[in-house]
PDB file of N, CA and C in Angstrom:
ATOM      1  N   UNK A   1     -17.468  -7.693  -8.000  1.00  0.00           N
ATOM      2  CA  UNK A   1     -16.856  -6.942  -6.929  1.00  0.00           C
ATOM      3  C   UNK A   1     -16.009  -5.822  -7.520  1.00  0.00           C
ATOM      4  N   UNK A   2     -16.045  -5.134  -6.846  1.00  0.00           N
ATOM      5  CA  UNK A   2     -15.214  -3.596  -6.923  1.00  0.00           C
ATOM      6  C   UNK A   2     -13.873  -3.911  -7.398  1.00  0.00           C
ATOM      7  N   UNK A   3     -12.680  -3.345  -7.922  1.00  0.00           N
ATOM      8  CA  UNK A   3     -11.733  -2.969  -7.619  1.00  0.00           C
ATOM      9  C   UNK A   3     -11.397  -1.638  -7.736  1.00  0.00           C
ATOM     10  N   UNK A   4     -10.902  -1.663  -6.315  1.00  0.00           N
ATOM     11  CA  UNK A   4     -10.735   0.082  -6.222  1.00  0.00           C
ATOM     12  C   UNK A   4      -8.745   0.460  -6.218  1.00  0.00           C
ATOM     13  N   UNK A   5      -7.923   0.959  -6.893  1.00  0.00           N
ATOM     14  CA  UNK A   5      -6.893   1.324  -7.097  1.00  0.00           C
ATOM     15  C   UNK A   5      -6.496   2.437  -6.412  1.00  0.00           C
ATOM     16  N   UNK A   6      -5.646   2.605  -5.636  1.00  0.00           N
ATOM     17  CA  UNK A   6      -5.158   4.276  -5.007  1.00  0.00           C
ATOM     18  C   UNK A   6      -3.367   4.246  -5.267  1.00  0.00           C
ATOM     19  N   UNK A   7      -3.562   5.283  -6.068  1.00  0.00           N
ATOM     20  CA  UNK A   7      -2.217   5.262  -6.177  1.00  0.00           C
ATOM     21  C   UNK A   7      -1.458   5.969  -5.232  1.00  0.00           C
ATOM     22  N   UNK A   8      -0.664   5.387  -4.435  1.00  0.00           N
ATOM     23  CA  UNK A   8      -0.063   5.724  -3.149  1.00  0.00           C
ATOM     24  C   UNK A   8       1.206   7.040  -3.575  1.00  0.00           C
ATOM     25  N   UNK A   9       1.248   7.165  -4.809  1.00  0.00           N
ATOM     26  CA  UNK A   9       2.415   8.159  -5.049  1.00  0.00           C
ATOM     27  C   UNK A   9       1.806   9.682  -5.273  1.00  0.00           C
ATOM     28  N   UNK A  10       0.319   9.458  -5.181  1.00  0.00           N
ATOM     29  CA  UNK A  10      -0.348  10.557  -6.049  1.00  0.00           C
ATOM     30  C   UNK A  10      -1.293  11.044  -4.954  1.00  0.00           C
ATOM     31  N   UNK A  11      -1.584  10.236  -4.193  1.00  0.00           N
ATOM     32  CA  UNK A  11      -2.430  10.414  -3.061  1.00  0.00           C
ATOM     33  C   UNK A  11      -1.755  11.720  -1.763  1.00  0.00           C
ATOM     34  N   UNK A  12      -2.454  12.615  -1.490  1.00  0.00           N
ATOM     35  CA  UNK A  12      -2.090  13.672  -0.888  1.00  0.00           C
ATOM     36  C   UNK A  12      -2.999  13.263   1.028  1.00  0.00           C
ATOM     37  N   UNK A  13      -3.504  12.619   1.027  1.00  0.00           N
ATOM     38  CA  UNK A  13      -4.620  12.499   2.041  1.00  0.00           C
ATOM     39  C   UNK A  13      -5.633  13.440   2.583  1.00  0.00           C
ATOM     40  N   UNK A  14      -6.153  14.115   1.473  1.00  0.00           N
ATOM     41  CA  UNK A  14      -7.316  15.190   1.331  1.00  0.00           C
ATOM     42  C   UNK A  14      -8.230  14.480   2.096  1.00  0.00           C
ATOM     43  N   UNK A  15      -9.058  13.511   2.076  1.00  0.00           N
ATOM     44  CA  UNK A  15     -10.211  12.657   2.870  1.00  0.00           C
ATOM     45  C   UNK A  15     -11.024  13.329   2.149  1.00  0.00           C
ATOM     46  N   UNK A  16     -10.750  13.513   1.147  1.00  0.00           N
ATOM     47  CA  UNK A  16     -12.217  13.578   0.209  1.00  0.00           C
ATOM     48  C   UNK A  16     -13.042  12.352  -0.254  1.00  0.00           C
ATOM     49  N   UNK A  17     -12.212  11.157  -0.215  1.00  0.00           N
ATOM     50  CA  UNK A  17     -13.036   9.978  -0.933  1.00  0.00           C
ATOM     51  C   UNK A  17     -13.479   9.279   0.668  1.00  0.00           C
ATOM     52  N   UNK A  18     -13.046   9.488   1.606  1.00  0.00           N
ATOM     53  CA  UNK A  18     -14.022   9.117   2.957  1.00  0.00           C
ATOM     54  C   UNK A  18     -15.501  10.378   2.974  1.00  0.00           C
ATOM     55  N   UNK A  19     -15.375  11.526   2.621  1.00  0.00           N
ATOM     56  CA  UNK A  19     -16.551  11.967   2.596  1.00  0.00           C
ATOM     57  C   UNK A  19     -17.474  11.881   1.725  1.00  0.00           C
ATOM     58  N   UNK A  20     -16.906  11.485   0.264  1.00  0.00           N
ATOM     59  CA  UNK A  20     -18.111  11.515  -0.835  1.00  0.00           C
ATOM     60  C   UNK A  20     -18.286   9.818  -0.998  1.00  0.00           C
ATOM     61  N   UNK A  21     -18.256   9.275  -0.544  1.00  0.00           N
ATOM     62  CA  UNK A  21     -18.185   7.686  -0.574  1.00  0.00           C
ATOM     63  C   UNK A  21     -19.706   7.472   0.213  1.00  0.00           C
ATOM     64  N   UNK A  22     -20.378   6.933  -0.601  1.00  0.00           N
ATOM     65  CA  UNK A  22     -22.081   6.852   0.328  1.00  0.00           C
ATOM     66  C   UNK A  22     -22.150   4.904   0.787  1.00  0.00           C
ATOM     67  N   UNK A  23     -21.127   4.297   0.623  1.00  0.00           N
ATOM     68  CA  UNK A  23     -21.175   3.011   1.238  1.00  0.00           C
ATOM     69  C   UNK A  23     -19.943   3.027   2.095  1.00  0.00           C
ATOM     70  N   UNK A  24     -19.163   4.187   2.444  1.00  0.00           N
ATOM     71  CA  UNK A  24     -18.117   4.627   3.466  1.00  0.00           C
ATOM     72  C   UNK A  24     -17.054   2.942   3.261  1.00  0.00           C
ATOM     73  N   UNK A  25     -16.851   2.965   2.777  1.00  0.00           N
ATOM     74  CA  UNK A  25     -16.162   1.750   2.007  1.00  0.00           C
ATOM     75  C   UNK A  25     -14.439   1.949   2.048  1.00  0.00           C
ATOM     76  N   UNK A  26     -14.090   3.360   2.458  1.00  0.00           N
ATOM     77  CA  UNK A  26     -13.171   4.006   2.766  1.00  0.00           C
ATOM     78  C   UNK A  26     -12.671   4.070   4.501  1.00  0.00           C
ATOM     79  N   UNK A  27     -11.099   3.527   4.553  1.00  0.00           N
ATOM     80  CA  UNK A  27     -10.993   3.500   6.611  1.00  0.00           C
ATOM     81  C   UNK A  27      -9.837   4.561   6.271  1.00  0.00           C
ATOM     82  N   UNK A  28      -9.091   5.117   6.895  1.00  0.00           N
ATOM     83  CA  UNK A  28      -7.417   5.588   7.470  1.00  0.00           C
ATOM     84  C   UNK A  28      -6.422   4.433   7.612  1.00  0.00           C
ATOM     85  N   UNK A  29      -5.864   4.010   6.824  1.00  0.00           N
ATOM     86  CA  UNK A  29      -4.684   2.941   7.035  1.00  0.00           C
ATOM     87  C   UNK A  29      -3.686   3.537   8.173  1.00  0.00           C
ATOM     88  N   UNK A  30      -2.874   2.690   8.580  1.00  0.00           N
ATOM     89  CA  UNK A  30      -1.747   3.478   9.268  1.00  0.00           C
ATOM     90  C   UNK A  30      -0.600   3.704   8.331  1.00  0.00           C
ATOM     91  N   UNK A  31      -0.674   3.318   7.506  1.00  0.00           N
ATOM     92  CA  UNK A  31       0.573   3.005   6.158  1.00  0.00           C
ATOM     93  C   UNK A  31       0.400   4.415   5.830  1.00  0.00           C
ATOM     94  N   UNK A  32       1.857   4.872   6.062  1.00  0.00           N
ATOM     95  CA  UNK A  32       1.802   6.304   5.541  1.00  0.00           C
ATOM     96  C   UNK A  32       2.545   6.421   4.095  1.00  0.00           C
ATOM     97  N   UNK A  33       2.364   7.596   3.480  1.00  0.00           N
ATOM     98  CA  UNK A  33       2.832   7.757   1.682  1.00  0.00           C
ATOM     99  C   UNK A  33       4.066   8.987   2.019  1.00  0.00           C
ATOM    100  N   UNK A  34       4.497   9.331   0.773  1.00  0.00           N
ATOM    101  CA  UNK A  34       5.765  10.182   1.045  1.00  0.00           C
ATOM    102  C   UNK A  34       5.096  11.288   1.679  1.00  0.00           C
ATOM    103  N   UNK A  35       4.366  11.631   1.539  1.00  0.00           N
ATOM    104  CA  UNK A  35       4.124  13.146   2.149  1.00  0.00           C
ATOM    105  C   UNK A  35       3.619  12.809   3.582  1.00  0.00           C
ATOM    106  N   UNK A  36       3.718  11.775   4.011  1.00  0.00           N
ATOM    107  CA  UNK A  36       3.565  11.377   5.354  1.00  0.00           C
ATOM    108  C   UNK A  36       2.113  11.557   5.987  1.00  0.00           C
ATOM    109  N   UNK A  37       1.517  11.217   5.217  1.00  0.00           N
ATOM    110  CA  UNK A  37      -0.260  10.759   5.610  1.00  0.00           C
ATOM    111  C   UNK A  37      -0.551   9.890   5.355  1.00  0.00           C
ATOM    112  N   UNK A  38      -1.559   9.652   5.919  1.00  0.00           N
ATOM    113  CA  UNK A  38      -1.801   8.585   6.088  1.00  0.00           C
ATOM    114  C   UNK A  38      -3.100   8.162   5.268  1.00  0.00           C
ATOM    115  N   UNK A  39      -2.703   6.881   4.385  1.00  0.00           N
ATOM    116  CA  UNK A  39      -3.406   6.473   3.150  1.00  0.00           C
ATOM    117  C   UNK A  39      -4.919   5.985   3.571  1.00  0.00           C
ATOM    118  N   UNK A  40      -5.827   5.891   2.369  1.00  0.00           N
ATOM    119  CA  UNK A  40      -7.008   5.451   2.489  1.00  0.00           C
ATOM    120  C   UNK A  40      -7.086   4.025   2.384  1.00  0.00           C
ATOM    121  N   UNK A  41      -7.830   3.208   3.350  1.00  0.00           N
ATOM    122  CA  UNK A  41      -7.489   1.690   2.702  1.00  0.00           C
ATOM    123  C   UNK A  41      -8.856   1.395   2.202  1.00  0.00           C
ATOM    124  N   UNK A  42      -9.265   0.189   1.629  1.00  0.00           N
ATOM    125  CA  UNK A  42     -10.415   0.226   1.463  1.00  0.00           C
ATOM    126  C   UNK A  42     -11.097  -1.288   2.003  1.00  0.00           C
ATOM    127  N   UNK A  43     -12.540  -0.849   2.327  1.00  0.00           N
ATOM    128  CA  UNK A  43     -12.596  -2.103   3.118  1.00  0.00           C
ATOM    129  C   UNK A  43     -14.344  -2.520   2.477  1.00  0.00           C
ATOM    130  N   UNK A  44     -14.350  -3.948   2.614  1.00  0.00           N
ATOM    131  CA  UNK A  44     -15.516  -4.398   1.742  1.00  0.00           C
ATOM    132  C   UNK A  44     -15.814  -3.886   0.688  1.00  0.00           C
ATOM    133  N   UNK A  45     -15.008  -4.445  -0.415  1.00  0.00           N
ATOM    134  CA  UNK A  45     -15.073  -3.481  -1.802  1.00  0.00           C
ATOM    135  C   UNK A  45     -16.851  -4.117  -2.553  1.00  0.00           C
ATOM    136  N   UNK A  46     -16.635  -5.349  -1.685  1.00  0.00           N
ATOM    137  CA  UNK A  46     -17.898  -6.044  -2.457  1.00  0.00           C
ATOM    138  C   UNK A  46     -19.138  -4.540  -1.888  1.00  0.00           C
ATOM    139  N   UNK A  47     -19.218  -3.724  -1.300  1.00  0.00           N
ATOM    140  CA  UNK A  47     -20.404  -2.584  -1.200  1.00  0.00           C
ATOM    141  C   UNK A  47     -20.386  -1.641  -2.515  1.00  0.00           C
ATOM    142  N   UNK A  48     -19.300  -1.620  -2.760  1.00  0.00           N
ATOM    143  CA  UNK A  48     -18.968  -0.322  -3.952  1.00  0.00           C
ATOM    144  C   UNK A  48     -20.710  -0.999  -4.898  1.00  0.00           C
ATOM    145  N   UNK A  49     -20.823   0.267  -5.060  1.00  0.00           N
ATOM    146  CA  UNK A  49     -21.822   0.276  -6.272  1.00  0.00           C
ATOM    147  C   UNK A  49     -21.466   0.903  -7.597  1.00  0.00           C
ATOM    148  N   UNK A  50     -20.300   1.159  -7.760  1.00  0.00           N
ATOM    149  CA  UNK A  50     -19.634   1.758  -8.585  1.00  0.00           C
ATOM    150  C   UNK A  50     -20.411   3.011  -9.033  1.00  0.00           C
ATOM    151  N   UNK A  51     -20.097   3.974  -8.174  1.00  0.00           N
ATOM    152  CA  UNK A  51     -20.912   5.348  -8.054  1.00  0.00           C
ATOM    153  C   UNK A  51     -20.061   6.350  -9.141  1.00  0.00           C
ATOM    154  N   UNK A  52     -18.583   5.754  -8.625  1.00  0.00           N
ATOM    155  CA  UNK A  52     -17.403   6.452  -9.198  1.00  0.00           C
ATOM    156  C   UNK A  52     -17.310   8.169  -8.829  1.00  0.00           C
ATOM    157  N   UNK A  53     -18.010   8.217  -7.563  1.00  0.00           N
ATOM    158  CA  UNK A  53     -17.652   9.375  -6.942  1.00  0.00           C
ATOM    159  C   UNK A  53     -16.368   9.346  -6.168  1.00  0.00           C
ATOM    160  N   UNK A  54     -15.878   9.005  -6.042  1.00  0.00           N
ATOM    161  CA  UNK A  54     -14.509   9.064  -4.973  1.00  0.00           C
ATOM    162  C   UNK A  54     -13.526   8.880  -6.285  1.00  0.00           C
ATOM    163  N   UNK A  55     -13.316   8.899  -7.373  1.00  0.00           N
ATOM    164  CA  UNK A  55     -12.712   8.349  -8.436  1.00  0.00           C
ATOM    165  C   UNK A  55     -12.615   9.649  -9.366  1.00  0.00           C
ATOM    166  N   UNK A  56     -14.257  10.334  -9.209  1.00  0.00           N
ATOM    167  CA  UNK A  56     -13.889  11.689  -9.922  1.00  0.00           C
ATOM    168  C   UNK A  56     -13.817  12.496  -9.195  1.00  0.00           C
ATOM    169  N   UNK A  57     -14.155  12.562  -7.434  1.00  0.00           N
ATOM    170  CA  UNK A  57     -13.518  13.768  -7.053  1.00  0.00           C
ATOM    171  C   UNK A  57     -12.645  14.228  -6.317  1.00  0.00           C
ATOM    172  N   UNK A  58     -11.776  13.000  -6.745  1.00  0.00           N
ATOM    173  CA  UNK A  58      -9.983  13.220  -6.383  1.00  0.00           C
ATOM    174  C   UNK A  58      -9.557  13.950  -6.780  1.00  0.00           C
ATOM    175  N   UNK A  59      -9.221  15.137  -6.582  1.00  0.00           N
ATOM    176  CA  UNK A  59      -8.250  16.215  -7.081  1.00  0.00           C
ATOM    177  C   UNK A  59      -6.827  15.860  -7.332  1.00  0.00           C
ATOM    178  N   UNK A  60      -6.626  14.273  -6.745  1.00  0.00           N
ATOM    179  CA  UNK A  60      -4.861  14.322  -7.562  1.00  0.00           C
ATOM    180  C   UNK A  60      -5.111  13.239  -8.730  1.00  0.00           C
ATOM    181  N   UNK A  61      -6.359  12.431  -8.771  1.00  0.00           N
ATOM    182  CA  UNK A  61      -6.664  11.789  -9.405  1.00  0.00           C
ATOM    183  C   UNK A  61      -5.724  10.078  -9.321  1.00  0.00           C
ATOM    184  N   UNK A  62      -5.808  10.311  -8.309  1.00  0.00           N
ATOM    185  CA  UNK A  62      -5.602   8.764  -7.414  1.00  0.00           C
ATOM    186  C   UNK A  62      -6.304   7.870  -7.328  1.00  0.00           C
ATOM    187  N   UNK A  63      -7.452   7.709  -7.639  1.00  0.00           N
ATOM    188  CA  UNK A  63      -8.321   6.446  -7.582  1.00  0.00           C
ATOM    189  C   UNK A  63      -9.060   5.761  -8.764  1.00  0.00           C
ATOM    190  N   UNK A  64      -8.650   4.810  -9.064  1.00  0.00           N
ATOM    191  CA  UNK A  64      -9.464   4.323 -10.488  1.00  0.00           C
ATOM    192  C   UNK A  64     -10.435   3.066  -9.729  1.00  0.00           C
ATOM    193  N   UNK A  65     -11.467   3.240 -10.137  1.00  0.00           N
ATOM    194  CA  UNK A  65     -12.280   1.930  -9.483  1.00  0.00           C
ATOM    195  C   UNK A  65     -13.047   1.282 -10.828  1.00  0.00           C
ATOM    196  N   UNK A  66     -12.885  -0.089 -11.098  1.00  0.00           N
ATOM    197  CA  UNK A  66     -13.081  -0.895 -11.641  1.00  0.00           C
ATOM    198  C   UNK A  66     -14.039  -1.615 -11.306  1.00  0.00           C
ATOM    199  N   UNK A  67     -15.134  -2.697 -12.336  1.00  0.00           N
ATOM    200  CA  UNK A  67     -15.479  -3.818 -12.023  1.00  0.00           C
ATOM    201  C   UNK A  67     -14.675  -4.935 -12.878  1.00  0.00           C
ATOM    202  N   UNK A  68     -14.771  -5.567 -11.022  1.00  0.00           N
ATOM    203  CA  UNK A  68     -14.105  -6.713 -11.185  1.00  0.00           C
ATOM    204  C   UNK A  68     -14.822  -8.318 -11.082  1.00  0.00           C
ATOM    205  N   UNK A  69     -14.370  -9.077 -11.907  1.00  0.00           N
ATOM    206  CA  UNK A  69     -15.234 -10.410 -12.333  1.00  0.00           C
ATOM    207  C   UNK A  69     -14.660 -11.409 -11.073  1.00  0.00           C
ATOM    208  N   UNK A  70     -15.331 -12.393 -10.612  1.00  0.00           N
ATOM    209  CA  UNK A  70     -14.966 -13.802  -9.988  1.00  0.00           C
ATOM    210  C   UNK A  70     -14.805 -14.934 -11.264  1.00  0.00           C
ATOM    211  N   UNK A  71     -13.368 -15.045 -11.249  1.00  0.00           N
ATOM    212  CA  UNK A  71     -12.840 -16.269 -11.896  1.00  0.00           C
ATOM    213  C   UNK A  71     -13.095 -17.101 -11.151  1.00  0.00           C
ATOM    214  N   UNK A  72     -13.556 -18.377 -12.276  1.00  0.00           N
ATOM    215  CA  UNK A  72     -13.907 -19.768 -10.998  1.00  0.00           C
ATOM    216  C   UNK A  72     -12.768 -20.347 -11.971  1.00  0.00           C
ATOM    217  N   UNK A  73     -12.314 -21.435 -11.434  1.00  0.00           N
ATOM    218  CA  UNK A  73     -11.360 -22.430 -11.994  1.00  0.00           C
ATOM    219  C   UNK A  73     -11.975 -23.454 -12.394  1.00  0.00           C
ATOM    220  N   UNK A  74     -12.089 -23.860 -13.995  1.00  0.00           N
ATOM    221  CA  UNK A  74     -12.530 -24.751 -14.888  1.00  0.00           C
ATOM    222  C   UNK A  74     -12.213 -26.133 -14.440  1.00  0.00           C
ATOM    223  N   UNK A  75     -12.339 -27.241 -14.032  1.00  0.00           N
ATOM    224  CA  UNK A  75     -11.663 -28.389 -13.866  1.00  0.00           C
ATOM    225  C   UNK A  75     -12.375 -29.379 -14.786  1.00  0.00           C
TER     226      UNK A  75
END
């Protein structure tokens, strides 16, 4: 599964990563950031295909998206 990172201090709310996002994996939170927009949240990260388009064409460079592993617990 995905992990997708937005750094809420860096984030301007361009809606560039809702348009270049081809599994739209991207909503409008209501949670607003200092500049008083309103943040990207992200929803079903398990779609990301790790395209890493929304990651490079952030112009404030707010989004790092990762793959991320399922830890199972050893017993």
């Amino acid at each position: 599964m995905a992990i997708i990172k937005i750094d809420k201090t860096s984030c301007k709310g361009c809606d560039i990563c809702y348009a270049v996002c081809p599994k739209k994996i991207f909503v409008r939170s209501q949670n607003r950031n200092q500049y008083g927009t309103n943040m990207p949240e992200v929803v079903n990260p398990e779609n990301c295909t790790y395209c890493t388009m929304c990651e490079r064409m952030c112009p404030d460079g707010a989004i790092l998206v990762e793959r991320g592993e399922i830890i199972e617990d050893e017993d």
